[in-house]
PDB file of N, CA and C in Angstrom:
ATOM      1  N   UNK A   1      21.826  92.811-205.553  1.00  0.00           N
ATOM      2  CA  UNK A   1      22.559  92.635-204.332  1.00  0.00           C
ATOM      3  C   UNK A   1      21.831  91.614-203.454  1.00  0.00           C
ATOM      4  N   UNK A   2      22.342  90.595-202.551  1.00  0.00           N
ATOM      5  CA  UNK A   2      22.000  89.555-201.852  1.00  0.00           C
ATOM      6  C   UNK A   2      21.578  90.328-200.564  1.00  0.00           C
ATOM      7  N   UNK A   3      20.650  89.628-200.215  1.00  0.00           N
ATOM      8  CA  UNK A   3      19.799  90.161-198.517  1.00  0.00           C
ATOM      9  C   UNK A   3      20.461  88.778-197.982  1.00  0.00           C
ATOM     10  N   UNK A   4      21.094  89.136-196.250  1.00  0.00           N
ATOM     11  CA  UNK A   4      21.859  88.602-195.480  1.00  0.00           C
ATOM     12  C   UNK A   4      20.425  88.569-194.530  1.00  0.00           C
ATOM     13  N   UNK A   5      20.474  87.194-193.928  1.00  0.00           N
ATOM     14  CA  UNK A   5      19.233  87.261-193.063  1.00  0.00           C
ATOM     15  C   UNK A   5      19.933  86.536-191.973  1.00  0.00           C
ATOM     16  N   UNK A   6      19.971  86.803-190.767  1.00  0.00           N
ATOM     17  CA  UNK A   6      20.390  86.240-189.237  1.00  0.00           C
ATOM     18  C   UNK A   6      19.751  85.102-189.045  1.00  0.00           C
ATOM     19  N   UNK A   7      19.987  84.147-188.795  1.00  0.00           N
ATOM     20  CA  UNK A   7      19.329  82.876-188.138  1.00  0.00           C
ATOM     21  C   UNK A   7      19.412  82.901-187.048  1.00  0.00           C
ATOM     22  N   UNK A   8      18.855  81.886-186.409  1.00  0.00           N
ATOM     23  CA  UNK A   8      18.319  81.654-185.200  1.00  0.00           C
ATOM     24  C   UNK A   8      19.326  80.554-184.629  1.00  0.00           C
ATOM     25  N   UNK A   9      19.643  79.965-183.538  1.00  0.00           N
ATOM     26  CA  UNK A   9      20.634  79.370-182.850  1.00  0.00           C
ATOM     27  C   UNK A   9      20.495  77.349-183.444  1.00  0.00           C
ATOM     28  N   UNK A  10      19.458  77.646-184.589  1.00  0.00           N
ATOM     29  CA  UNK A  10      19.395  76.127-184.653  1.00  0.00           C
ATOM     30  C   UNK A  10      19.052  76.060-186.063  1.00  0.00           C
ATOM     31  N   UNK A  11      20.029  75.299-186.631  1.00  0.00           N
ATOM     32  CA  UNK A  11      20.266  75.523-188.144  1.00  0.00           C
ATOM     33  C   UNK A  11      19.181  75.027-188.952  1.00  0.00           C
ATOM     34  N   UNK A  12      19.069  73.680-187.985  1.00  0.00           N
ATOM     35  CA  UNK A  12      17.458  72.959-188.542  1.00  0.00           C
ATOM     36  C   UNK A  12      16.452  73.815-188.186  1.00  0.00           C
ATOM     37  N   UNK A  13      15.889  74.345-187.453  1.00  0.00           N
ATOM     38  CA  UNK A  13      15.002  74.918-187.686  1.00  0.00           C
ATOM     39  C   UNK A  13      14.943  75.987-188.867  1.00  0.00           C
ATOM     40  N   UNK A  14      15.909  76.411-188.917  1.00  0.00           N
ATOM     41  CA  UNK A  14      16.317  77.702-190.238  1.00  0.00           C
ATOM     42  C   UNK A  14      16.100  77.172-191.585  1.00  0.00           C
ATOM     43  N   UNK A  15      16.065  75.957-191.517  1.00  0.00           N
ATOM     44  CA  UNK A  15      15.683  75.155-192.883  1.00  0.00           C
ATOM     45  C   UNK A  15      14.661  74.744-192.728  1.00  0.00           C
ATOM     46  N   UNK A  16      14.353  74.624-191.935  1.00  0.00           N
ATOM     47  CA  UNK A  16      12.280  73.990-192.143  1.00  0.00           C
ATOM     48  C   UNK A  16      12.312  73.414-191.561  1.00  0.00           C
ATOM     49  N   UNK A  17      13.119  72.314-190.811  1.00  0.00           N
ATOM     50  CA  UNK A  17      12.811  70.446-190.696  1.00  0.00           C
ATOM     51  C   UNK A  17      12.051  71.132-189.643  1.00  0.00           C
ATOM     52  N   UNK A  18      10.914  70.054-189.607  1.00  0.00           N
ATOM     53  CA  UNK A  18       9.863  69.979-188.419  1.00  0.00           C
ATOM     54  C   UNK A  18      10.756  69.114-186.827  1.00  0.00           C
ATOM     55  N   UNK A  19      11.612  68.751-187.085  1.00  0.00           N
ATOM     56  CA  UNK A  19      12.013  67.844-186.162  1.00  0.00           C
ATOM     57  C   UNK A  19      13.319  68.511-185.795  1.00  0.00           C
ATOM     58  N   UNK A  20      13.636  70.013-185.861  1.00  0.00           N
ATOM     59  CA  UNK A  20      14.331  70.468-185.812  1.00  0.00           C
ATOM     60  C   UNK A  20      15.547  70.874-184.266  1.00  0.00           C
ATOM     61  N   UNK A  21      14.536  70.587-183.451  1.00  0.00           N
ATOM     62  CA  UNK A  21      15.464  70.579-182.343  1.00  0.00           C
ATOM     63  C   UNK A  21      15.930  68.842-181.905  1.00  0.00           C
ATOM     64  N   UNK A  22      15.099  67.792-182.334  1.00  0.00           N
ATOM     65  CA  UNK A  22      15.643  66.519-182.338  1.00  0.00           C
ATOM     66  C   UNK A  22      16.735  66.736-182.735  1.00  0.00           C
ATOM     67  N   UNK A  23      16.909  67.105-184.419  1.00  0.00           N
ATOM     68  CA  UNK A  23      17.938  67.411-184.479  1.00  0.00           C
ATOM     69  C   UNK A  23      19.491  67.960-184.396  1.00  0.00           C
ATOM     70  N   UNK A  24      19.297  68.968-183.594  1.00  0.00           N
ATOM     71  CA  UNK A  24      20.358  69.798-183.516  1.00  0.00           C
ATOM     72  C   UNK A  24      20.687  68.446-182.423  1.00  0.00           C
ATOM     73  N   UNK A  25      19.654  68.429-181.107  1.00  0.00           N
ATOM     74  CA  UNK A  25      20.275  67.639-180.442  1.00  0.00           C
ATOM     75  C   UNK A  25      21.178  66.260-180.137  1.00  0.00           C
ATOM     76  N   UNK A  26      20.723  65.369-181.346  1.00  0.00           N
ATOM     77  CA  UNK A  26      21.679  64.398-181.875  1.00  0.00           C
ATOM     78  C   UNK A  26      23.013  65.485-182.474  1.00  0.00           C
ATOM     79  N   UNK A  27      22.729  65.960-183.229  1.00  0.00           N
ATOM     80  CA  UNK A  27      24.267  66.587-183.706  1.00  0.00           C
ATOM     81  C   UNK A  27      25.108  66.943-182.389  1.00  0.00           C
ATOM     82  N   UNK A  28      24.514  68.117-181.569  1.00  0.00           N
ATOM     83  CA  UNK A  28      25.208  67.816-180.215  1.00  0.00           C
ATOM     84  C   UNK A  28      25.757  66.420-179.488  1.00  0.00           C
ATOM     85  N   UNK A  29      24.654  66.300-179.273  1.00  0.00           N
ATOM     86  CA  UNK A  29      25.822  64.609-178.261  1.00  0.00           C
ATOM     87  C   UNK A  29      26.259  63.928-179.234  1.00  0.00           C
ATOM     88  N   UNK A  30      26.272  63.818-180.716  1.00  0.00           N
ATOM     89  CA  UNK A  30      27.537  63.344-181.470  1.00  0.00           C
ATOM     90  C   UNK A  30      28.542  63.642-181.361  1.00  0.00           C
ATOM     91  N   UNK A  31      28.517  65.327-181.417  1.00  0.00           N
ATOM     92  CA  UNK A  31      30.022  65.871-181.218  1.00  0.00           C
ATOM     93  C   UNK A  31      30.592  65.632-180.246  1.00  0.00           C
ATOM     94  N   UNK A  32      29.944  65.433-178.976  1.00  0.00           N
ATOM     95  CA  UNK A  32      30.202  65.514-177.735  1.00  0.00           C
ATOM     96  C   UNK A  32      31.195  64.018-177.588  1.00  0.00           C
ATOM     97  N   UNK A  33      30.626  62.821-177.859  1.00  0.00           N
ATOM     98  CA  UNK A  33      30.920  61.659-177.763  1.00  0.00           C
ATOM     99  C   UNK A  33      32.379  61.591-178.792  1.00  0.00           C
ATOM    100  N   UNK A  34      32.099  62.015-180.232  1.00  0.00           N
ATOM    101  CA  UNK A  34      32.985  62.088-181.187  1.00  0.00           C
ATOM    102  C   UNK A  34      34.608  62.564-180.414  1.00  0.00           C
ATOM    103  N   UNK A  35      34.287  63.642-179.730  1.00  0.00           N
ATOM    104  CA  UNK A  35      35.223  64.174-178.962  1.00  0.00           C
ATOM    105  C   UNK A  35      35.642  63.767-178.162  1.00  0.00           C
ATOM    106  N   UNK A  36      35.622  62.789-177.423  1.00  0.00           N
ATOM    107  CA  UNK A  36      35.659  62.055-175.865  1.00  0.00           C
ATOM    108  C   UNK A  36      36.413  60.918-177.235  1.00  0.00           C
ATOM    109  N   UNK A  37      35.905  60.266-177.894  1.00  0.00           N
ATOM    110  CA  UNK A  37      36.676  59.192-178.393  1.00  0.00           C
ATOM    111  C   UNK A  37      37.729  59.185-178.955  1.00  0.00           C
ATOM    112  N   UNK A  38      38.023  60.669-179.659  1.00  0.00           N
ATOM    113  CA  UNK A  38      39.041  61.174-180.728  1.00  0.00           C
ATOM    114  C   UNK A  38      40.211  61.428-179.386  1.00  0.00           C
ATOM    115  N   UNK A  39      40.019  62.097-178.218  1.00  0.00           N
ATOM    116  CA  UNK A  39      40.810  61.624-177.179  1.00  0.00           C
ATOM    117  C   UNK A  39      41.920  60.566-176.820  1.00  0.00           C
ATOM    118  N   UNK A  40      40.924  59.520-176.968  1.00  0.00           N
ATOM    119  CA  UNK A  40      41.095  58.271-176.797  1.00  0.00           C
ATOM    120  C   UNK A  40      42.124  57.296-177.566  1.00  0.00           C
ATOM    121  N   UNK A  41      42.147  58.109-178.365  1.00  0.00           N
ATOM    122  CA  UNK A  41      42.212  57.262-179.616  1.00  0.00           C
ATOM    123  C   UNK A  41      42.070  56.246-180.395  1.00  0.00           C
ATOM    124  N   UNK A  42      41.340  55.396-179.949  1.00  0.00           N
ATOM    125  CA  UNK A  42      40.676  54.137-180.288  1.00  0.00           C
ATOM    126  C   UNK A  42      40.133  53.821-181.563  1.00  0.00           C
ATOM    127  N   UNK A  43      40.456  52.552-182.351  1.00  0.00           N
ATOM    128  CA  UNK A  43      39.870  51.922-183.505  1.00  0.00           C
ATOM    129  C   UNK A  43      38.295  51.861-183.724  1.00  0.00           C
ATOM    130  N   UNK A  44      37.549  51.705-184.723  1.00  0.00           N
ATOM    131  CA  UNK A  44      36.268  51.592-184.613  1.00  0.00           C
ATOM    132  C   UNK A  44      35.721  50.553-183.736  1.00  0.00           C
ATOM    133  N   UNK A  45      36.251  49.511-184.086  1.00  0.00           N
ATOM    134  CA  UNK A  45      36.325  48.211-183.420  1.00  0.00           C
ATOM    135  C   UNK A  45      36.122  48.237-182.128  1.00  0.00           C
ATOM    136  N   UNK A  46      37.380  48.624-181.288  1.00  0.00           N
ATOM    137  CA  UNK A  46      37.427  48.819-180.034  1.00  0.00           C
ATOM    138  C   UNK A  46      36.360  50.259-179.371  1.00  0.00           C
ATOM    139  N   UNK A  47      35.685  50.990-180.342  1.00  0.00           N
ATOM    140  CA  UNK A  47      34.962  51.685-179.351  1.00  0.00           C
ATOM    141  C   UNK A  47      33.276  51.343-179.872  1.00  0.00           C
ATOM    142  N   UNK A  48      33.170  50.518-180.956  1.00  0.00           N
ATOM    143  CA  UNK A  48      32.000  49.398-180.710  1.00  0.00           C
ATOM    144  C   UNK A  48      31.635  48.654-179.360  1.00  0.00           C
ATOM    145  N   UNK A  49      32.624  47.822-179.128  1.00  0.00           N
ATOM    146  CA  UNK A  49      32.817  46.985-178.010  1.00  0.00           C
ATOM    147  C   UNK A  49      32.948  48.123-176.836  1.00  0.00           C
ATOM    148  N   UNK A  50      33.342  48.795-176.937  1.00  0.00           N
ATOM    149  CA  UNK A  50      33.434  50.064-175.455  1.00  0.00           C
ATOM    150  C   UNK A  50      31.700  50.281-175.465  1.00  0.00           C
ATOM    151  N   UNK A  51      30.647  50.754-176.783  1.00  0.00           N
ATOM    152  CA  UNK A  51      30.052  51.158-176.458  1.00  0.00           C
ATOM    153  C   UNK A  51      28.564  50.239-176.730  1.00  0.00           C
ATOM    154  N   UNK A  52      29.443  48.514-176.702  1.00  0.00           N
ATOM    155  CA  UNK A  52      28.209  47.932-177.178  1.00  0.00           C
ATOM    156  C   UNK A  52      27.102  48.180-177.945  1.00  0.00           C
ATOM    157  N   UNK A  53      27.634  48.580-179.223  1.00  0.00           N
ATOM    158  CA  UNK A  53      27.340  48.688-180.538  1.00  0.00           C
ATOM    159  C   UNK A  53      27.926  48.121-181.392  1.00  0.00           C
ATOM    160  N   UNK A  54      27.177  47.889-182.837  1.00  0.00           N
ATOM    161  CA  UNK A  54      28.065  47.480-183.748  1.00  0.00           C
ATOM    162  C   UNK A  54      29.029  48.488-184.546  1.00  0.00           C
ATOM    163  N   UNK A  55      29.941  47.747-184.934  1.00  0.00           N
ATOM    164  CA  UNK A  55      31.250  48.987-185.697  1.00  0.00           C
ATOM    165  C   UNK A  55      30.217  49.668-186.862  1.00  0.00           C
ATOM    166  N   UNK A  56      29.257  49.043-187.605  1.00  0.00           N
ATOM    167  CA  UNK A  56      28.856  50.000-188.501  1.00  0.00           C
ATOM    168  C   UNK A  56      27.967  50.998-188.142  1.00  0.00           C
ATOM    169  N   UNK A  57      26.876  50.984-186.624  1.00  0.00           N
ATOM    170  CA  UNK A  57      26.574  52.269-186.080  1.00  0.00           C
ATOM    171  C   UNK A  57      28.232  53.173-185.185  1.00  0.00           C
ATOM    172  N   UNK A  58      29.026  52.471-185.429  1.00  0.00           N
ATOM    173  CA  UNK A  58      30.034  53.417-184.616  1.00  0.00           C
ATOM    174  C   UNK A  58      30.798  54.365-186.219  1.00  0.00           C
ATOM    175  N   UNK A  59      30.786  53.836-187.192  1.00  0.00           N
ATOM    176  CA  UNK A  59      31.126  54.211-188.638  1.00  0.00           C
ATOM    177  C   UNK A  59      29.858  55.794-188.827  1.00  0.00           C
ATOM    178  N   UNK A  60      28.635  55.356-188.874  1.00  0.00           N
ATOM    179  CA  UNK A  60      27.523  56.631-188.859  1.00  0.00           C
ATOM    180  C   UNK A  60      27.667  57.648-188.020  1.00  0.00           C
ATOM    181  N   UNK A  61      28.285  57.123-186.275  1.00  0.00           N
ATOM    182  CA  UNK A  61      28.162  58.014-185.238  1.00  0.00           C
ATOM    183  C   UNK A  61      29.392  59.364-185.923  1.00  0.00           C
ATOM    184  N   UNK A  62      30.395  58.404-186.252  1.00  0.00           N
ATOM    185  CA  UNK A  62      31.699  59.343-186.364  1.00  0.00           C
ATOM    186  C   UNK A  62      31.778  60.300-187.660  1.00  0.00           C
ATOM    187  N   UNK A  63      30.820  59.845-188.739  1.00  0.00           N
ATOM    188  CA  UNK A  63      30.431  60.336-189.541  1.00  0.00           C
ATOM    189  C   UNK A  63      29.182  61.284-189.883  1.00  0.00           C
ATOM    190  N   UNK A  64      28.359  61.406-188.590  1.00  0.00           N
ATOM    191  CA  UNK A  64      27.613  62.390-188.336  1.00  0.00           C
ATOM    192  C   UNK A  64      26.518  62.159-189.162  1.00  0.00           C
ATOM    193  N   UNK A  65      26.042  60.171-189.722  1.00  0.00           N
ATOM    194  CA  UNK A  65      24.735  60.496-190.421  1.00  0.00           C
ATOM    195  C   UNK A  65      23.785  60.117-189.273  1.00  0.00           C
ATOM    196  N   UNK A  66      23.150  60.488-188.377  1.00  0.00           N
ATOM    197  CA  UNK A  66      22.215  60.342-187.802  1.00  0.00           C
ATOM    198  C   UNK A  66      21.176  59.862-188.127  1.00  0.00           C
ATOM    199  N   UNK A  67      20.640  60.034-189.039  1.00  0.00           N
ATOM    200  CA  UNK A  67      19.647  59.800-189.693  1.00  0.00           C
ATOM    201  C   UNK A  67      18.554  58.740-188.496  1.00  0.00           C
TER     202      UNK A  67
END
Protein backbone atom coordinates (compact mmCIF):
# COMPACT_ATOMS: atom_id res chain seq x y z
CA UNK A 1 0.00 0.00 0.00
CA UNK A 2 1.33 3.65 -0.93
CA UNK A 3 2.12 6.22 2.08
CA UNK A 4 0.37 9.68 1.13
CA UNK A 5 2.65 12.39 2.54
CA UNK A 6 1.23 16.25 2.80
CA UNK A 7 3.45 18.82 1.34
CA UNK A 8 4.18 21.96 2.21
CA UNK A 9 2.72 25.17 0.30
CA UNK A 10 5.73 25.14 -2.21
CA UNK A 11 6.11 22.40 -4.58
CA UNK A 12 9.79 23.24 -5.17
CA UNK A 13 10.76 22.98 -2.07
CA UNK A 14 8.94 19.43 -1.78
CA UNK A 15 11.31 18.34 -4.45
CA UNK A 16 14.57 19.48 -3.20
CA UNK A 17 15.44 22.47 -5.49
CA UNK A 18 17.62 24.62 -3.32
CA UNK A 19 16.25 27.68 -5.07
CA UNK A 20 12.97 26.76 -4.21
CA UNK A 21 11.12 29.77 -3.26
CA UNK A 22 12.87 31.74 -6.34
CA UNK A 23 11.02 29.49 -7.80
CA UNK A 24 7.61 29.23 -6.90
CA UNK A 25 7.96 32.96 -7.16
CA UNK A 26 8.63 33.31 -10.89
CA UNK A 27 5.84 30.70 -11.41
CA UNK A 28 3.63 33.18 -9.52
CA UNK A 29 4.14 36.45 -11.39
CA UNK A 30 4.05 34.30 -14.58
CA UNK A 31 0.69 33.35 -13.92
CA UNK A 32 -0.13 36.57 -12.80
CA UNK A 33 1.07 38.43 -16.04
CA UNK A 34 -0.06 35.27 -18.26
CA UNK A 35 -3.48 36.26 -16.95
CA UNK A 36 -3.59 40.00 -17.44
CA UNK A 37 -2.51 39.20 -21.15
CA UNK A 38 -4.89 36.25 -21.92
CA UNK A 39 -7.46 39.17 -21.02
CA UNK A 40 -6.22 41.14 -23.49
CA UNK A 41 -6.02 39.19 -26.01
CA UNK A 42 -3.09 40.08 -27.79
CA UNK A 43 -0.59 38.33 -30.36
CA UNK A 44 2.89 37.44 -29.18
CA UNK A 45 4.14 40.12 -31.20
CA UNK A 46 2.11 42.81 -29.90
CA UNK A 47 2.70 41.97 -26.20
CA UNK A 48 6.61 41.82 -26.90
CA UNK A 49 6.41 45.37 -27.97
CA UNK A 50 3.83 46.13 -24.94
CA UNK A 51 6.43 44.65 -22.78
CA UNK A 52 9.68 45.54 -24.50
CA UNK A 53 10.87 42.22 -24.90
CA UNK A 54 11.59 40.01 -27.53
CA UNK A 55 8.64 37.65 -28.91
CA UNK A 56 10.87 34.65 -28.09
CA UNK A 57 11.16 35.62 -24.19
CA UNK A 58 7.33 36.42 -24.55
CA UNK A 59 7.00 32.54 -26.24
CA UNK A 60 8.98 31.09 -22.65
CA UNK A 61 6.92 33.60 -20.43
CA UNK A 62 3.56 32.05 -21.79
CA UNK A 63 4.93 28.76 -21.73
CA UNK A 64 6.07 28.76 -18.22
CA UNK A 65 9.91 27.79 -18.99
CA UNK A 66 11.49 30.10 -16.67
CA UNK A 67 14.38 28.66 -16.52
Amino acid sequence: MSTITRGTTNVFDDLGYKDGAERQLKTRLALAVNELLQGRKLKQREIAALLHIPQPKVSTLINYRLN
